[in-house]
C-alpha atoms as a PDB file:
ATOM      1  CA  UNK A   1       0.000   0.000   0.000  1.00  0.00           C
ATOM      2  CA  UNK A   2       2.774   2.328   0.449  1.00  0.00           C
ATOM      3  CA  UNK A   3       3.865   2.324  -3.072  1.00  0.00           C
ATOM      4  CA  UNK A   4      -0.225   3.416  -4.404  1.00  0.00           C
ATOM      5  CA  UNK A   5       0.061   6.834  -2.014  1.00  0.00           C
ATOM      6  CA  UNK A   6       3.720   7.521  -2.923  1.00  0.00           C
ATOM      7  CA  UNK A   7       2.555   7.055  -7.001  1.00  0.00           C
ATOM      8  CA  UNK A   8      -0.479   8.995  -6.559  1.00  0.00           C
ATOM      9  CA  UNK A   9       1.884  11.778  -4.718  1.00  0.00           C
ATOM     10  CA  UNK A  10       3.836  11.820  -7.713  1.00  0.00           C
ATOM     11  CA  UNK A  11       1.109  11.765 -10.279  1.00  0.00           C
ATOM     12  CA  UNK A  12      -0.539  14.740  -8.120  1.00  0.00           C
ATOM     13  CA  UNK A  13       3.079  17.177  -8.026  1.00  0.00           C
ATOM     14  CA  UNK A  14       3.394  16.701 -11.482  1.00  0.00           C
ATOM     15  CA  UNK A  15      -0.199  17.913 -12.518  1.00  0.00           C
ATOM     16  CA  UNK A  16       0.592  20.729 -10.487  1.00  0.00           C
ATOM     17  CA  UNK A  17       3.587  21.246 -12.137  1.00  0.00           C
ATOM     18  CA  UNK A  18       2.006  20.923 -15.583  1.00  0.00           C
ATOM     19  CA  UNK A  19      -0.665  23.534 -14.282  1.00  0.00           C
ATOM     20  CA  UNK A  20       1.597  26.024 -13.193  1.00  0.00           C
ATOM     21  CA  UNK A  21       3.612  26.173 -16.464  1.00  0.00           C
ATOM     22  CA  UNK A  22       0.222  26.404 -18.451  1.00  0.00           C
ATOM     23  CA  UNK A  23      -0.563  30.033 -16.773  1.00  0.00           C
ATOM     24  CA  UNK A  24       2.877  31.515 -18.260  1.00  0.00           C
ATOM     25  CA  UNK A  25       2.286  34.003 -20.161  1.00  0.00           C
ATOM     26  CA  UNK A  26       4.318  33.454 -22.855  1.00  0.00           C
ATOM     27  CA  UNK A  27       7.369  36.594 -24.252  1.00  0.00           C
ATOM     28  CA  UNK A  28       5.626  38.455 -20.709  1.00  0.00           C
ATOM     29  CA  UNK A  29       8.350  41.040 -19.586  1.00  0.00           C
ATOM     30  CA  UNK A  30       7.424  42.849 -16.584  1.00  0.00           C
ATOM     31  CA  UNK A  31       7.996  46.239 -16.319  1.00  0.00           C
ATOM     32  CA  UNK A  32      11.292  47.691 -14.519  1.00  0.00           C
ATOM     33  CA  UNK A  33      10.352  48.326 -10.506  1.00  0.00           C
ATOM     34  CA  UNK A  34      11.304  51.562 -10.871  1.00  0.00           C
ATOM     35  CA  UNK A  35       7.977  52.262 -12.844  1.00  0.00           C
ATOM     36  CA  UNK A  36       6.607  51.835  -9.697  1.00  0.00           C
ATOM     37  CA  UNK A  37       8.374  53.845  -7.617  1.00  0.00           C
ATOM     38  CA  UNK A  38       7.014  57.286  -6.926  1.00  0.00           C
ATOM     39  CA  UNK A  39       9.262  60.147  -8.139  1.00  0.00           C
ATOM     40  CA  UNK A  40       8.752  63.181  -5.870  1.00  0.00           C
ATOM     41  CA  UNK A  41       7.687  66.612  -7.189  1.00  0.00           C
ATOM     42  CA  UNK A  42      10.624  69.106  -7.979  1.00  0.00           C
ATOM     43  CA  UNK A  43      11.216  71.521  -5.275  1.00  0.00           C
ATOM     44  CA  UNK A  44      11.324  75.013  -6.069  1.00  0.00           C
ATOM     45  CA  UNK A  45      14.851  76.908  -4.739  1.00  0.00           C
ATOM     46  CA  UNK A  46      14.678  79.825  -2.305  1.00  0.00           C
ATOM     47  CA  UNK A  47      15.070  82.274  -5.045  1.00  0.00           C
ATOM     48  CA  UNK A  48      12.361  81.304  -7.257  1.00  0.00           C
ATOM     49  CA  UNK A  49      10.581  84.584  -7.146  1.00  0.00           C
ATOM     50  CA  UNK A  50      13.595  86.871  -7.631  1.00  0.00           C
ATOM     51  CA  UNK A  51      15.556  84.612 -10.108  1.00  0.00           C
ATOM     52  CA  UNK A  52      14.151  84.434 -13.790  1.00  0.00           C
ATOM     53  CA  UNK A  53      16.758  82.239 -14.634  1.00  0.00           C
ATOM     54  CA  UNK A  54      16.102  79.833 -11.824  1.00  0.00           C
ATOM     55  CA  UNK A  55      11.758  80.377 -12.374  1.00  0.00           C
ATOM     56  CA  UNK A  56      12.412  79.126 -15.679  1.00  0.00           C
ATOM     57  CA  UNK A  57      15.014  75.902 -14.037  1.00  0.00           C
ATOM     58  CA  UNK A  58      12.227  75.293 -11.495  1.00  0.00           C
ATOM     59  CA  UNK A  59       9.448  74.891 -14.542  1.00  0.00           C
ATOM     60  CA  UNK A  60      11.898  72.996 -16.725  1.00  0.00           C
ATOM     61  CA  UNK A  61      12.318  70.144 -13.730  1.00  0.00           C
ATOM     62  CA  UNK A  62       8.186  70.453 -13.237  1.00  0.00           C
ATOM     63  CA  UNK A  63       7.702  70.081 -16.871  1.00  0.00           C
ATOM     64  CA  UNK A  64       9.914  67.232 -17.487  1.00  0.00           C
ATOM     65  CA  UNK A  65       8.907  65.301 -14.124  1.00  0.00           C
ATOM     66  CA  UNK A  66       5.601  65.431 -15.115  1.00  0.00           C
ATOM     67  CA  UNK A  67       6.135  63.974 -18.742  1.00  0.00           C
ATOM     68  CA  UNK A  68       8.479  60.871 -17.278  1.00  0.00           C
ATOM     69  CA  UNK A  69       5.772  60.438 -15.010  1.00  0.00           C
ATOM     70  CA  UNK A  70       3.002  60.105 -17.754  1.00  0.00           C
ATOM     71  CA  UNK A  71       5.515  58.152 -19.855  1.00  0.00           C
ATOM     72  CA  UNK A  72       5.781  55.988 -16.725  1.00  0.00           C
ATOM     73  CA  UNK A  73       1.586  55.810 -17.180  1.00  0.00           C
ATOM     74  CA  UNK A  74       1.999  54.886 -20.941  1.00  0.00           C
ATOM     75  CA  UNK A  75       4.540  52.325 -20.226  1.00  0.00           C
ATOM     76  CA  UNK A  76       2.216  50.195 -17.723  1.00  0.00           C
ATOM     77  CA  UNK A  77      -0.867  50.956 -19.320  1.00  0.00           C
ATOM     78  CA  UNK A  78       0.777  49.377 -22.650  1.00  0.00           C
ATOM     79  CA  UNK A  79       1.600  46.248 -20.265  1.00  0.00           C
ATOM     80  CA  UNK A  80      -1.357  45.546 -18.871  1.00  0.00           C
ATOM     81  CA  UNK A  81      -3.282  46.014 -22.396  1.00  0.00           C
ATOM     82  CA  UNK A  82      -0.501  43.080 -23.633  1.00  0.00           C
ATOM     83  CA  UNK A  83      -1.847  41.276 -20.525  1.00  0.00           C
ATOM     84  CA  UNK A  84      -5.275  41.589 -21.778  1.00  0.00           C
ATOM     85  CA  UNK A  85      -7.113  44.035 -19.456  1.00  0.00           C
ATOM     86  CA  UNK A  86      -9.896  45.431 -21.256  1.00  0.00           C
ATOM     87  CA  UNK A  87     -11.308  49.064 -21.499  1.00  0.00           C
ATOM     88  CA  UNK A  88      -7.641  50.514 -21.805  1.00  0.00           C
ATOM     89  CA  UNK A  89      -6.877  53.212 -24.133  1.00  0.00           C
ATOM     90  CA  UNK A  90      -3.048  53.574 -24.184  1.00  0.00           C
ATOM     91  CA  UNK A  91      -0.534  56.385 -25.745  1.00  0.00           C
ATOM     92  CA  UNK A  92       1.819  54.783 -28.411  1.00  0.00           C
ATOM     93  CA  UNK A  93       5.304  54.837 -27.171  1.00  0.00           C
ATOM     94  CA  UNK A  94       7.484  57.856 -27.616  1.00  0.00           C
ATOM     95  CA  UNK A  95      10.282  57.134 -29.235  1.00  0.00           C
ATOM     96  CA  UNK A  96      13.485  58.182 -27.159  1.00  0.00           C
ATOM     97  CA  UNK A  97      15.898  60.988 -28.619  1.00  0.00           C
ATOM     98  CA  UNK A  98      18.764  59.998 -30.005  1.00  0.00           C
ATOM     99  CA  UNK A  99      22.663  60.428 -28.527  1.00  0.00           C
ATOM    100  CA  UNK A 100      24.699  62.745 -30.149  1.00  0.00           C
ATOM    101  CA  UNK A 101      27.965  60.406 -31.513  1.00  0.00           C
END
């Protein structure tokens, strides 16, 4: 009788195993982490109000946070579309500037 139960052990870890590999999604790359970490807001210097030149630093940093954040969106909105969520309308990807050289 010991043999039956160890056979029917093994017959039930492998249907597992056969199981688990059937819910791969196959070519699936997650995201990096860092898409979901949270990137705090610029903070604006002391001289903000007197500077122009540092106004206009302060609202580069703001502008440019703000459109790696919604690229940030795009990029997990695009994954979980290519996971199959439904209802998603996602931006196409932007395509990154080239380096000089």
């Amino acid at each position: 009788m010991p043999r039956k139960s160890f056979l029917t052990a093994c017959l039930m870890i492998a249907s597992c195993a056969v199981a688990v590999a059937s819910c791969e999604t196959p070519g699936a790359t997650f995201p990096p982490a860092a898409d979901l970490a949270v990137q705090p807001k610029p903070v604006p210097p002391d001289d903000v109000l007197t500077s122009r030149i540092a106004g206009e630093q302060y609202d580069n940093a703001v502008e440019a946070w703000g459109e790696e954040g919604w690229a940030t969106v795009g990029r997990l909105c695009r994954f979980f579309d290519e996971m199959g969520m439904r209802g998603l309308r996602c931006p196409a990807p932007t395509p990154r500037p080239r380096e000089p050289g």
